[in-house]
C-alpha atoms as a PDB file:
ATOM      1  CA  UNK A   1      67.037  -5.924  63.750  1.00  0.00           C
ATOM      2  CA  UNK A   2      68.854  -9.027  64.860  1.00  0.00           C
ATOM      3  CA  UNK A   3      71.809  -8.487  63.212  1.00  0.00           C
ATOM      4  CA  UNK A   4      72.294  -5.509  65.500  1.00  0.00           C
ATOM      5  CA  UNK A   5      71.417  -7.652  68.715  1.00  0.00           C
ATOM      6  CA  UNK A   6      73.444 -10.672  67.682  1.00  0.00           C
ATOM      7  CA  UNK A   7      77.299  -9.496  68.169  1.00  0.00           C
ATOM      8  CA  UNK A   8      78.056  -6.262  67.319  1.00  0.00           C
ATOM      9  CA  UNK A   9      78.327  -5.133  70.942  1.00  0.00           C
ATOM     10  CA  UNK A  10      82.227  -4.931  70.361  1.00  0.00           C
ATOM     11  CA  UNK A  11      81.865  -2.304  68.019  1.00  0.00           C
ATOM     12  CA  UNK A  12      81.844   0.135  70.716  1.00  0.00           C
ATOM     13  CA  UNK A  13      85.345   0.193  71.282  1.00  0.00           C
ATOM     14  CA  UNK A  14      86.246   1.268  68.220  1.00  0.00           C
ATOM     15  CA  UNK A  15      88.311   4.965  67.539  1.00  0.00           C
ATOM     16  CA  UNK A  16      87.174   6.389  64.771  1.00  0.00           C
ATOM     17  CA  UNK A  17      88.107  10.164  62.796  1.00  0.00           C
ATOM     18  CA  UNK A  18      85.247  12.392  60.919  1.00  0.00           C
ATOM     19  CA  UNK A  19      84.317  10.242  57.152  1.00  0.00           C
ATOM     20  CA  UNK A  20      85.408  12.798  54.384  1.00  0.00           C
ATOM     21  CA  UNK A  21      83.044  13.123  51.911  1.00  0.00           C
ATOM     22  CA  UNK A  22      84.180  11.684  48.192  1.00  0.00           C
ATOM     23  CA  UNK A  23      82.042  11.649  45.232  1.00  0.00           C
ATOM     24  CA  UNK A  24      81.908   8.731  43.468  1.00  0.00           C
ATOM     25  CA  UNK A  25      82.863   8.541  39.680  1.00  0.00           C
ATOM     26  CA  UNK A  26      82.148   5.418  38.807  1.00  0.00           C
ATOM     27  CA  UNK A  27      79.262   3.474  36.870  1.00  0.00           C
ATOM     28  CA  UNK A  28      76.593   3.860  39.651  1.00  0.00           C
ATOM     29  CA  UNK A  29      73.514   1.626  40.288  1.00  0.00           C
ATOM     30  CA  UNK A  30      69.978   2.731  41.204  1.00  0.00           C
ATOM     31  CA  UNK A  31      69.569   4.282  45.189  1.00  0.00           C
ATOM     32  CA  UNK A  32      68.281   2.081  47.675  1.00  0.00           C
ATOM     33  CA  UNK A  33      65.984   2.470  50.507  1.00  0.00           C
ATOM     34  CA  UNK A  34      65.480   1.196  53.990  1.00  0.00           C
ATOM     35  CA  UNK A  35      63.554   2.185  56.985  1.00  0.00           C
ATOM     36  CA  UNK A  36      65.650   3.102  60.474  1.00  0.00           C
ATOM     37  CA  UNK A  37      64.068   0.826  62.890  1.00  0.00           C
ATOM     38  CA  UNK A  38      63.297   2.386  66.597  1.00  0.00           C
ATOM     39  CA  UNK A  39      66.491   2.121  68.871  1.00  0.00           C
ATOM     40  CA  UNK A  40      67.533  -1.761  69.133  1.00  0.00           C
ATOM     41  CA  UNK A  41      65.543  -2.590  66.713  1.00  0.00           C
ATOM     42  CA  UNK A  42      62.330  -2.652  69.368  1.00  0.00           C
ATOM     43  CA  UNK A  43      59.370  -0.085  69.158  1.00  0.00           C
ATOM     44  CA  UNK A  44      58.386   2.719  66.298  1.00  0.00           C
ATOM     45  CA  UNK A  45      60.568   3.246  62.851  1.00  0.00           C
ATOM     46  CA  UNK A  46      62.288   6.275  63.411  1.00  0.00           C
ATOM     47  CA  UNK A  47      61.696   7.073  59.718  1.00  0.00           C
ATOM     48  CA  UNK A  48      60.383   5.537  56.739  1.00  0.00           C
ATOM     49  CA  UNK A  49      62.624   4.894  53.949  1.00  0.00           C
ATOM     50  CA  UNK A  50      65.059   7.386  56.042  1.00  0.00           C
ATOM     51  CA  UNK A  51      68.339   5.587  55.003  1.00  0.00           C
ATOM     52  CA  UNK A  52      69.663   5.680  51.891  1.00  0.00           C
ATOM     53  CA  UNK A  53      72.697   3.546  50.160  1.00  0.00           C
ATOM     54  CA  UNK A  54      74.043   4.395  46.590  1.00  0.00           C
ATOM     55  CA  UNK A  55      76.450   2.003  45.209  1.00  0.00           C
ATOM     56  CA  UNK A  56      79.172   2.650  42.494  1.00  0.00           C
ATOM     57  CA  UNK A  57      82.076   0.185  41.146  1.00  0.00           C
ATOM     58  CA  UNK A  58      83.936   2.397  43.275  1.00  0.00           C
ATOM     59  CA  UNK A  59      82.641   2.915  46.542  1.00  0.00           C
ATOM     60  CA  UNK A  60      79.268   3.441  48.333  1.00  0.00           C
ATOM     61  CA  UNK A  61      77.509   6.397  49.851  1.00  0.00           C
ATOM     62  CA  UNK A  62      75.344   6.403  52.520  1.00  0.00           C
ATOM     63  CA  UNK A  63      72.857   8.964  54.234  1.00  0.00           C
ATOM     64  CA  UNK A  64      70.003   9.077  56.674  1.00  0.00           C
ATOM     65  CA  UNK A  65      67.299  11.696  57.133  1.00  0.00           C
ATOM     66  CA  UNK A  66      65.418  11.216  60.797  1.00  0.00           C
ATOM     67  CA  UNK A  67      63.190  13.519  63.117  1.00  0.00           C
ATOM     68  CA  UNK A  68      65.672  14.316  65.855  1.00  0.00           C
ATOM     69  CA  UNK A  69      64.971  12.862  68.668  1.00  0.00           C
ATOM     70  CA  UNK A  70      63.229  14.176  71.455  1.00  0.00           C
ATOM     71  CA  UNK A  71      66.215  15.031  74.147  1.00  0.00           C
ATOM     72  CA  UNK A  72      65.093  12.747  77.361  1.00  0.00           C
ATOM     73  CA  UNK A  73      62.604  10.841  75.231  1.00  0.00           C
ATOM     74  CA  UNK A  74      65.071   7.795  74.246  1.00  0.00           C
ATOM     75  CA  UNK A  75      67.447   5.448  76.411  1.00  0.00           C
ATOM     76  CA  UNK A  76      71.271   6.889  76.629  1.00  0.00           C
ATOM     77  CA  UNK A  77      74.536   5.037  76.987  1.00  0.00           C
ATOM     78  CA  UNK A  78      76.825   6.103  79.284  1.00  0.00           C
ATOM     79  CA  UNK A  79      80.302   7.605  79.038  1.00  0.00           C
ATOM     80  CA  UNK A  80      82.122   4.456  80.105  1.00  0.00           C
ATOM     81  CA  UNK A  81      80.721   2.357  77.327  1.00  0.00           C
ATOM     82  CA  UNK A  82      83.849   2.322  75.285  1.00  0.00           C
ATOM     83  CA  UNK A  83      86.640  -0.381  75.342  1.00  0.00           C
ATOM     84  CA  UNK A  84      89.226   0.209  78.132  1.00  0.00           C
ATOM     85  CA  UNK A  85      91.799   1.205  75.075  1.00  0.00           C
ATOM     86  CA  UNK A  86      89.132   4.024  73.260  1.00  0.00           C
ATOM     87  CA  UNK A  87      89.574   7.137  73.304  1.00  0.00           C
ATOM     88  CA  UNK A  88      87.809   8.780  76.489  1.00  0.00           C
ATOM     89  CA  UNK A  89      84.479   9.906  75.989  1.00  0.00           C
ATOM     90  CA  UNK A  90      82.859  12.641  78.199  1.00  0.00           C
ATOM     91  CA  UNK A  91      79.914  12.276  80.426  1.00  0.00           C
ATOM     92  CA  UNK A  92      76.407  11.665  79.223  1.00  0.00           C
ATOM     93  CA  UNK A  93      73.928  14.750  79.465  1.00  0.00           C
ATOM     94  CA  UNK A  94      70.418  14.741  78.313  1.00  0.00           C
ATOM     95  CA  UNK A  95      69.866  18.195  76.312  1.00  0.00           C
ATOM     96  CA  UNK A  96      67.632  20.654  78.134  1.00  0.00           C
ATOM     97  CA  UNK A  97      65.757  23.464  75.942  1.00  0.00           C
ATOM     98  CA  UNK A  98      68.134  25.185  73.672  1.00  0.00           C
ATOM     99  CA  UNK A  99      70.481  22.270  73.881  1.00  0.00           C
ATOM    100  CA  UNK A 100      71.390  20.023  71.217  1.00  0.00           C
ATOM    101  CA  UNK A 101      72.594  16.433  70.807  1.00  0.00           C
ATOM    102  CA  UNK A 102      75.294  15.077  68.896  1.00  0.00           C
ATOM    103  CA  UNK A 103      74.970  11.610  67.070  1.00  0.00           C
ATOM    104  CA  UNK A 104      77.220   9.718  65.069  1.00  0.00           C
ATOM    105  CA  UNK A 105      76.896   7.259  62.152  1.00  0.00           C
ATOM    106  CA  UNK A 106      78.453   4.177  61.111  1.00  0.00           C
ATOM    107  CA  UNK A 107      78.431   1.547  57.684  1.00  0.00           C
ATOM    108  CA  UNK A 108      78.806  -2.109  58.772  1.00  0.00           C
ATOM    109  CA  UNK A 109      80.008  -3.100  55.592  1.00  0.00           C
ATOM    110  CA  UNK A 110      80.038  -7.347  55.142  1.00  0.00           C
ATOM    111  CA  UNK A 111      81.769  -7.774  51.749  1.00  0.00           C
ATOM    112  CA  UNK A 112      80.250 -11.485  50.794  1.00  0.00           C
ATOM    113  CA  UNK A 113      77.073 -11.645  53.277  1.00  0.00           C
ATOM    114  CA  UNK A 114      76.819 -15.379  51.347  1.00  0.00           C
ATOM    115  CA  UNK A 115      80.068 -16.766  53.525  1.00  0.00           C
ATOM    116  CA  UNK A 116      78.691 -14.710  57.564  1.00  0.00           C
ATOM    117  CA  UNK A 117      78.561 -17.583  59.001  1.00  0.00           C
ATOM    118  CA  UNK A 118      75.118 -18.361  61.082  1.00  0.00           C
ATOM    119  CA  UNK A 119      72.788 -17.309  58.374  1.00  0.00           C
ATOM    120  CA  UNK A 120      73.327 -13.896  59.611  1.00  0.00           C
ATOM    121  CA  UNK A 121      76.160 -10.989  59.027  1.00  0.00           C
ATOM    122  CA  UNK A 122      77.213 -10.017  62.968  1.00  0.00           C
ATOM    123  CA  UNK A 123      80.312  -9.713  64.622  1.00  0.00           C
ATOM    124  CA  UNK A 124      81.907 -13.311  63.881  1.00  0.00           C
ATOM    125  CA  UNK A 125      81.589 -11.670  60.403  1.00  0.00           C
ATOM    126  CA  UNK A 126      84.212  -8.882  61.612  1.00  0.00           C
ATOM    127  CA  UNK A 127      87.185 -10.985  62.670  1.00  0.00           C
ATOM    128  CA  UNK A 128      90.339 -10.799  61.234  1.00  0.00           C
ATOM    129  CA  UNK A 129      90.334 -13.857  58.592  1.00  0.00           C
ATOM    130  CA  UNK A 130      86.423 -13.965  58.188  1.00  0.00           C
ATOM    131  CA  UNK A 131      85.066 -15.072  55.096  1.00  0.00           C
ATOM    132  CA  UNK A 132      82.742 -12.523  54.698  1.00  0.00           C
ATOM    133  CA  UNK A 133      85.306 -10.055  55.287  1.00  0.00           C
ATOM    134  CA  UNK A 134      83.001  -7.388  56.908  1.00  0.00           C
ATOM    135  CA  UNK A 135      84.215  -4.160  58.322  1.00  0.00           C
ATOM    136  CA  UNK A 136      83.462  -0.761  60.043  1.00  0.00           C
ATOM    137  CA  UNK A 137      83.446   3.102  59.029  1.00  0.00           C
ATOM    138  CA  UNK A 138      81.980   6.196  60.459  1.00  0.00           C
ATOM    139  CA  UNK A 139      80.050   8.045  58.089  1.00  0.00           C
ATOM    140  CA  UNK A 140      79.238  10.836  59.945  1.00  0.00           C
ATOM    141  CA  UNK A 141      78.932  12.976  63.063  1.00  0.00           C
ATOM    142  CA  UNK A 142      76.239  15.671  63.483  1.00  0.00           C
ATOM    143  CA  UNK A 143      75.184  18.148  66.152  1.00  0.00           C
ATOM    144  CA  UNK A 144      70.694  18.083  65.933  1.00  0.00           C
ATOM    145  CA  UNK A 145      70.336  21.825  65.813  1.00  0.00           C
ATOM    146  CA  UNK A 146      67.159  20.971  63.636  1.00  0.00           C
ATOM    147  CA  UNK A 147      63.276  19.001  63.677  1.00  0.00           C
ATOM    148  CA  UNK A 148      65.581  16.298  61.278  1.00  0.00           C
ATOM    149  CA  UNK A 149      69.028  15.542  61.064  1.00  0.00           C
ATOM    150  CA  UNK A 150      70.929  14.451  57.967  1.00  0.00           C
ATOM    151  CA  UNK A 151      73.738  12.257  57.891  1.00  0.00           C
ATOM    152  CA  UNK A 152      75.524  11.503  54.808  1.00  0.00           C
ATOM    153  CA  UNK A 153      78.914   9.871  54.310  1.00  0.00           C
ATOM    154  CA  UNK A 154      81.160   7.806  51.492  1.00  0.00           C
ATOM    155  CA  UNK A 155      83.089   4.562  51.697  1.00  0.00           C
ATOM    156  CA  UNK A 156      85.829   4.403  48.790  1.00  0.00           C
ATOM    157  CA  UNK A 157      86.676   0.768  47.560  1.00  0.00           C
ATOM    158  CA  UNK A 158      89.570  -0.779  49.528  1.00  0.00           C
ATOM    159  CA  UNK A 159      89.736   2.663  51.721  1.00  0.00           C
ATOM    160  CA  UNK A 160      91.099   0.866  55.244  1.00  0.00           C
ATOM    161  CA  UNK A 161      88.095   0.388  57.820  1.00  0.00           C
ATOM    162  CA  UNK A 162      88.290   1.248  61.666  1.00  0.00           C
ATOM    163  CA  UNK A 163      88.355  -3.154  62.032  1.00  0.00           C
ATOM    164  CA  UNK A 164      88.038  -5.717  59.960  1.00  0.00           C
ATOM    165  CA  UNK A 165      88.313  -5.540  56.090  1.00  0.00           C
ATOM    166  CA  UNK A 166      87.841  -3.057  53.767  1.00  0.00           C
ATOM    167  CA  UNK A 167      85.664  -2.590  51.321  1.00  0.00           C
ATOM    168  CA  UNK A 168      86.136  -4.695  48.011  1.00  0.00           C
ATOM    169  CA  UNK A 169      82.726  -5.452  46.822  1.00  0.00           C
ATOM    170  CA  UNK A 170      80.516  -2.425  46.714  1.00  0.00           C
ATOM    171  CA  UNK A 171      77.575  -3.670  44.601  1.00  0.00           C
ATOM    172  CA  UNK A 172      77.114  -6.853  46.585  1.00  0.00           C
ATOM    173  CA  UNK A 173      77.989  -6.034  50.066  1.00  0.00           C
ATOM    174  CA  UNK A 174      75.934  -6.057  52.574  1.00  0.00           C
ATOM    175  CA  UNK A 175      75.484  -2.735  54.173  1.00  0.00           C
ATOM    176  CA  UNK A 176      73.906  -2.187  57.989  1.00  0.00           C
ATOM    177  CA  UNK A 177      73.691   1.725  59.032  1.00  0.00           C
ATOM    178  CA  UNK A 178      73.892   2.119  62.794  1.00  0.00           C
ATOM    179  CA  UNK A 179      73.092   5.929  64.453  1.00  0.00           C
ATOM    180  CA  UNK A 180      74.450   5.959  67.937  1.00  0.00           C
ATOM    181  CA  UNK A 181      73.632   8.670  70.410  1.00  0.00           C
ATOM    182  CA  UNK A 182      76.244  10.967  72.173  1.00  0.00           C
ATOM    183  CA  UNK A 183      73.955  13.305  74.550  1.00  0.00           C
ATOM    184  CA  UNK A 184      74.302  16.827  75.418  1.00  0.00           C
ATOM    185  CA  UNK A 185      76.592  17.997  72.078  1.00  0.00           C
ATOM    186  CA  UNK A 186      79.524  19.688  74.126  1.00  0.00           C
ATOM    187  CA  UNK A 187      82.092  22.413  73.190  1.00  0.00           C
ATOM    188  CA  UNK A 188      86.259  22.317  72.321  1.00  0.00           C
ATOM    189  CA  UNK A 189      87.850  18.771  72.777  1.00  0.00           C
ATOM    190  CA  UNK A 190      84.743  17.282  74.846  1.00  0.00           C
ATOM    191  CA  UNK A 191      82.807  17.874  71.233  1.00  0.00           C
ATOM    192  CA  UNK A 192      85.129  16.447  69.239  1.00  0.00           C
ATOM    193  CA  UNK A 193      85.525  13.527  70.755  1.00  0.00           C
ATOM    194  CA  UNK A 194      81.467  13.128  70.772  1.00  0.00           C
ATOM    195  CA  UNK A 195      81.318  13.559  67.370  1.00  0.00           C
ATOM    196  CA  UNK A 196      84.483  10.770  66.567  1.00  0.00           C
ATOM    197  CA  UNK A 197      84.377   8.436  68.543  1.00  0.00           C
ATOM    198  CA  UNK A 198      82.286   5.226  69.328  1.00  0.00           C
ATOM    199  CA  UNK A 199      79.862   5.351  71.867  1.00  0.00           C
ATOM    200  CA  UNK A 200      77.056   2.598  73.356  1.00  0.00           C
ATOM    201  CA  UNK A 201      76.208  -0.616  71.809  1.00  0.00           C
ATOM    202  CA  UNK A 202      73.919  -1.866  69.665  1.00  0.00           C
ATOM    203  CA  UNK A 203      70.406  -2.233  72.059  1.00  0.00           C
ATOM    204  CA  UNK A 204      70.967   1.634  71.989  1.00  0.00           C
ATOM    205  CA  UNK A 205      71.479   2.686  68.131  1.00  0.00           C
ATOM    206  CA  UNK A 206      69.085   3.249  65.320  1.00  0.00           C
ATOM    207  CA  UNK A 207      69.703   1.177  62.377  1.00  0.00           C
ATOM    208  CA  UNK A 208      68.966   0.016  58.984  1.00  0.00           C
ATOM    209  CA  UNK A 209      70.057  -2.703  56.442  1.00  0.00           C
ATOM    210  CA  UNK A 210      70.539  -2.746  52.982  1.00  0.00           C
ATOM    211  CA  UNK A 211      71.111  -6.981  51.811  1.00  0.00           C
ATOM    212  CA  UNK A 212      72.565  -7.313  48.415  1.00  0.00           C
END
């Protein structure tokens, strides 16, 4: 995935809130498919055609549908790996038996991938004043309590991003799909903060892109 390698460290900084779900309305066009690569883009797909993009003149929603996985099997980011102005995140545990992770999701949304500049859509794409006019969302935030976990989430035209632009040009954008992991899924504010907030960078996440 070297999109997800080239630049998009800086994403980890980012405070995000819980996506809230919105049906679209609009004239929709046909679902689209792409395999999650293994984390960084290196090793095994973590699932076949597991991420999922539906566009509308409106907005876009995105899912994923992966085997969760296995708690000490995978490399972990730690705690600290947010920008110095995020909002804390707790300590890293690996999940014992009976203990589940939490994992978040995220749309990398590059309005005109023709104008990233580089031949590729990465973080040059995200600055304020970029051509391409890319920006960021969480999508979701899920505890693994199952064998899979499902992540689903909706981006509304021109609803505001966490940086960059918002979204303007739903059935041309191009659209990467990042899952980042959180560790041990934790209890009261601890959780929360797990499940909204950014965590890692991108030789840690799980990803997938959609090119228009």
């Amino acid at each position: 995935m070297k999109w997800l390698i080239a630049g998009l460290a800086g994403l980890a900084g980012i405070i995000v809130v819980a996506a809230i779900i919105v049906v679209s309305t609009g004239d929709t066009e046909p679902g689209e498919r792409a395999d999650i690569a293994g984390q960084g883009g290196e090793g095994s797909v973590l699932a076949v055609d597991g991420a999922r993009l539906d566009r509308a003149d409106d907005g876009l929603v995105v899912g994923a549908s992966v085997p969760t996985p296995t708690p000490g099997s995978y490399e972990y980011p730690t705690g600290d790996m947010v920008a110095k102005w995020a909002t804390p995140h707790p300590d890293v545990e690996v999940g014992g038996p009976g203990e589940p992770e939490a994992f978040t999701m995220w749309a990398i949304i590059f309005n005109y991938p023709e104008l990233c500049t580089d031949d590729s859509c990465d973080l040059d794409d995200l600055a304020e004043g970029a051509a391409a006019k890319g920006g960021v969302y969480q999508a979701d935030g899920r505890i693994a309590e199952e064998a899979e976990v499902e992540f689903v989430g909706s981006i509304r035209l021109g609803q505001p991003p966490r940086t960059g632009s918002a979204l303007e040009n739903p059935l041309e954008a191009e659209v990467h799909l990042a899952i980042a992991p959180h560790g041990k899924a934790l209890s009261g504010a601890d959780g929360w903060r797990q499940l909204n907030g950014p965590l890692g960078n991108p030789t840690l996440w799980w990803a997938a892109t959609f090119s228009s």
